[in-house]
Protein backbone atom coordinates (compact mmCIF):
# COMPACT_ATOMS: atom_id res chain seq x y z
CA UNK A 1 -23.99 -5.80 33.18
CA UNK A 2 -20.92 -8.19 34.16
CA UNK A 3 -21.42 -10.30 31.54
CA UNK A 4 -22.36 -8.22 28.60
CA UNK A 5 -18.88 -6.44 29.09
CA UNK A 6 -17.15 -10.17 29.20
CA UNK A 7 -19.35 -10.75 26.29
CA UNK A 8 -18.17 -7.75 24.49
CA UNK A 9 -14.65 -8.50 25.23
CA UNK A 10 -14.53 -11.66 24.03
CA UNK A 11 -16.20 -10.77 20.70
CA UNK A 12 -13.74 -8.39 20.77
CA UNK A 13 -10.60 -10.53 20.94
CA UNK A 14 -11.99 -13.22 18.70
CA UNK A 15 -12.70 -10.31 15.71
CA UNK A 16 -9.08 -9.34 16.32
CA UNK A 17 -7.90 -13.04 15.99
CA UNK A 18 -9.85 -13.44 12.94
CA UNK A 19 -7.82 -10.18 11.43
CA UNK A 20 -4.62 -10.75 12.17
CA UNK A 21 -1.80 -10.88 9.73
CA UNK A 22 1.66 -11.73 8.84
CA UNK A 23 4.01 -10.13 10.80
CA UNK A 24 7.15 -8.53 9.09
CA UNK A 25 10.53 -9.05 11.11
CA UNK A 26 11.05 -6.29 13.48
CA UNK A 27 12.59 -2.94 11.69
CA UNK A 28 11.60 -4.22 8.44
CA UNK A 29 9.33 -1.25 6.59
CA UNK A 30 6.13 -2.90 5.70
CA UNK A 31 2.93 -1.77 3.28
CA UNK A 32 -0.01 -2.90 4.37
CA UNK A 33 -2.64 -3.35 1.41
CA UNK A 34 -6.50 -3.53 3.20
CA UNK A 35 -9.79 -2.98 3.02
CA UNK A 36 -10.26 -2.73 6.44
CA UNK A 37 -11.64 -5.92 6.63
CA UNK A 38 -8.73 -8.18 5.62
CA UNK A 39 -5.42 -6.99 5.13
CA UNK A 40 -1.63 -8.36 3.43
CA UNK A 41 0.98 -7.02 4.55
CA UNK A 42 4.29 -6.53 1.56
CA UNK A 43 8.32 -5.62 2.59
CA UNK A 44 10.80 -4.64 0.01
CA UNK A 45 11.14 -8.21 -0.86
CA UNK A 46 7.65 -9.40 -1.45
CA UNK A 47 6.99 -6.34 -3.60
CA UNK A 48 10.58 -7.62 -5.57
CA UNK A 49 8.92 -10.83 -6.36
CA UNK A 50 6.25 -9.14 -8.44
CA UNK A 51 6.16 -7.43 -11.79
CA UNK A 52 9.18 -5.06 -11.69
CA UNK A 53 9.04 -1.94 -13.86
CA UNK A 54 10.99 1.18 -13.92
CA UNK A 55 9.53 4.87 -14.53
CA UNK A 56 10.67 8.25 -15.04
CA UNK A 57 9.83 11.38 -13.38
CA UNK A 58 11.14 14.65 -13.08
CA UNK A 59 14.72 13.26 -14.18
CA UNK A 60 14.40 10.60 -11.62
CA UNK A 61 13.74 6.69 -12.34
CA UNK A 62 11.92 4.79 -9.70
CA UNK A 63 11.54 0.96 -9.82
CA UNK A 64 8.73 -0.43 -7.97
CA UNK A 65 5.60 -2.51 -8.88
CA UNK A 66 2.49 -0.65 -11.22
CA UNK A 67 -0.42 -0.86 -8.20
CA UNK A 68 -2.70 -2.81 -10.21
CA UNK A 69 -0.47 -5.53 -9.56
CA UNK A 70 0.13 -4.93 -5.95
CA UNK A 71 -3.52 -4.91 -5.83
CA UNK A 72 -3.98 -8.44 -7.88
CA UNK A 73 -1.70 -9.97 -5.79
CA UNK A 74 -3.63 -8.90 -2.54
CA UNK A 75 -6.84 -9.97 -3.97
CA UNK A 76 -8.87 -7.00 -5.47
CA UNK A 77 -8.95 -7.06 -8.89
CA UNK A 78 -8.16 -3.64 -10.06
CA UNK A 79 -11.14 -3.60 -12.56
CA UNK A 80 -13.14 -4.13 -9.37
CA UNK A 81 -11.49 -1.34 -7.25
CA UNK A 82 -13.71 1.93 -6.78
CA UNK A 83 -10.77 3.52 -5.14
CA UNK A 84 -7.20 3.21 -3.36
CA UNK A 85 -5.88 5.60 -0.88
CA UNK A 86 -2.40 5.51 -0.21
CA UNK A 87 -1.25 6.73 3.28
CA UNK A 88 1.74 7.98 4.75
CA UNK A 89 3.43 7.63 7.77
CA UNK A 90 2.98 11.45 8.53
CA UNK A 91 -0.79 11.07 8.06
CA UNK A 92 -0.66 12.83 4.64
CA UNK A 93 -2.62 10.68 1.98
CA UNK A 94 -3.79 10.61 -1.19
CA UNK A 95 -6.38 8.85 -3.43
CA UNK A 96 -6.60 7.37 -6.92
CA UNK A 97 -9.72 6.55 -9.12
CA UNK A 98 -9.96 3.74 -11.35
CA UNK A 99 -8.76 5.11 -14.44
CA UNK A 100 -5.07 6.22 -12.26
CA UNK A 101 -5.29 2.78 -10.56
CA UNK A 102 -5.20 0.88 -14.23
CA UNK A 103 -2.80 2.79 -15.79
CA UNK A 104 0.67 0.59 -16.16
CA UNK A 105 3.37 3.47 -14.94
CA UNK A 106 1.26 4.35 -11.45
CA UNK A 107 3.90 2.65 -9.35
CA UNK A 108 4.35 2.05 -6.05
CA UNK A 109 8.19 2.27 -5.79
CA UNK A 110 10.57 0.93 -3.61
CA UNK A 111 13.70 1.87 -4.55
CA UNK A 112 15.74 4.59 -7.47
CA UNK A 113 17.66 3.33 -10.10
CA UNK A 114 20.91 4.08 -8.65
CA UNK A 115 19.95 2.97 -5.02
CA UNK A 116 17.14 2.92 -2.10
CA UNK A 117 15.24 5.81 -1.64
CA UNK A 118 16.32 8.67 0.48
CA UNK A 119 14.97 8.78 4.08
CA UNK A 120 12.55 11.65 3.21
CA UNK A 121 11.34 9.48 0.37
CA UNK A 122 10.83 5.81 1.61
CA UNK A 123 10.49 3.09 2.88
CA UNK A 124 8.01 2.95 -0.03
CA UNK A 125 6.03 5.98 -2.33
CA UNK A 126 3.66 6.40 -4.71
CA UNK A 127 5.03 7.81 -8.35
CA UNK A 128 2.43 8.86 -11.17
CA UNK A 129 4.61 10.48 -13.81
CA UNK A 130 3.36 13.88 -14.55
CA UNK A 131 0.48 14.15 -11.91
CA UNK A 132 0.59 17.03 -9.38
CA UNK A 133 2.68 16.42 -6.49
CA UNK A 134 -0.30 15.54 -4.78
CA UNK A 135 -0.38 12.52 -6.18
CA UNK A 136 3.24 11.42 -5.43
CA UNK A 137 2.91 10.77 -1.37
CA UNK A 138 6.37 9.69 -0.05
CA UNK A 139 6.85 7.43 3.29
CA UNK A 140 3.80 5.48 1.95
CA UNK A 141 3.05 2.78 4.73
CA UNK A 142 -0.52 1.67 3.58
CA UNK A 143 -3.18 1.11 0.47
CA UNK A 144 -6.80 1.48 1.73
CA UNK A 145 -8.73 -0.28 -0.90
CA UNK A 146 -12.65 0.93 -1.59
CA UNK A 147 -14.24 -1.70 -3.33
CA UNK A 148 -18.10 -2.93 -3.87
């Protein structure tokens, strides 16, 4: 019994090592962008590097980066994504099909146009321009990728 529980232990810790990933500096918000098998991990910066775009809603413009690039970038081809969930920090979440995942102005957005995003808003959320508000989670911390 002793050494099925070592056994199971160190499968354990060698799974974990084989998951592990970069490491954002301490206090800097992070997305993570997984499957549940392998996982990136994005800050501010990373996501500033990408395609930037800006979109209106409700009187408000975000800028961020349209998912499907988010989701390139990470390694699942959009046209090969099934679906994305994005969750919040509060637990709240909300998911997207293919057809919402393609479109260009379904943005994950990092910042407004005249500044960073409130408190209640950020570090990161989701913006899809005349959806319900539903679809617009705010405090976004992670992308849960369903794909074949």
């Amino acid at each position: 019994m002793k050494h099925i529980l070592i056994l199971v232990l160190l499968c354990s810790l060698l799974l974990a090592s084989c998951r592990s990933a970069p490491v954002a500096e301490e206090g800097v918000p992070t997305l993570t962008v997984t499957d549940g098998l392998a996982s990136k991990i994005y800050t501010t910066k990373d996501l500033q590097k990408l395609v930037q775009v800006q979109v209106e809603d409700k009187g408000v413009t975000y800028l961020g980066v349209p998912i499907g690039d988010i989701l390139r970038n990470a390694g699942y081809p959009p046209e090969s994504v099934v679906t994305v969930k994005a969750i919040a920090s509060d637990g709240f979440s909300a998911d997207y099909d293919q057809i919402l995942i393609q479109k260009s102005d379904t943005l994950l957005a990092y910042a407004v146009l005249d500044g960073s995003l409130g408190d209640d808003e950020g570090p990161f959320r989701m913006v899809l321009p005349g959806q319900a508000g539903k679809l617009n989670p705010r405090m976004v911390i992670e992308l849960l990728v369903s794909h074949p």
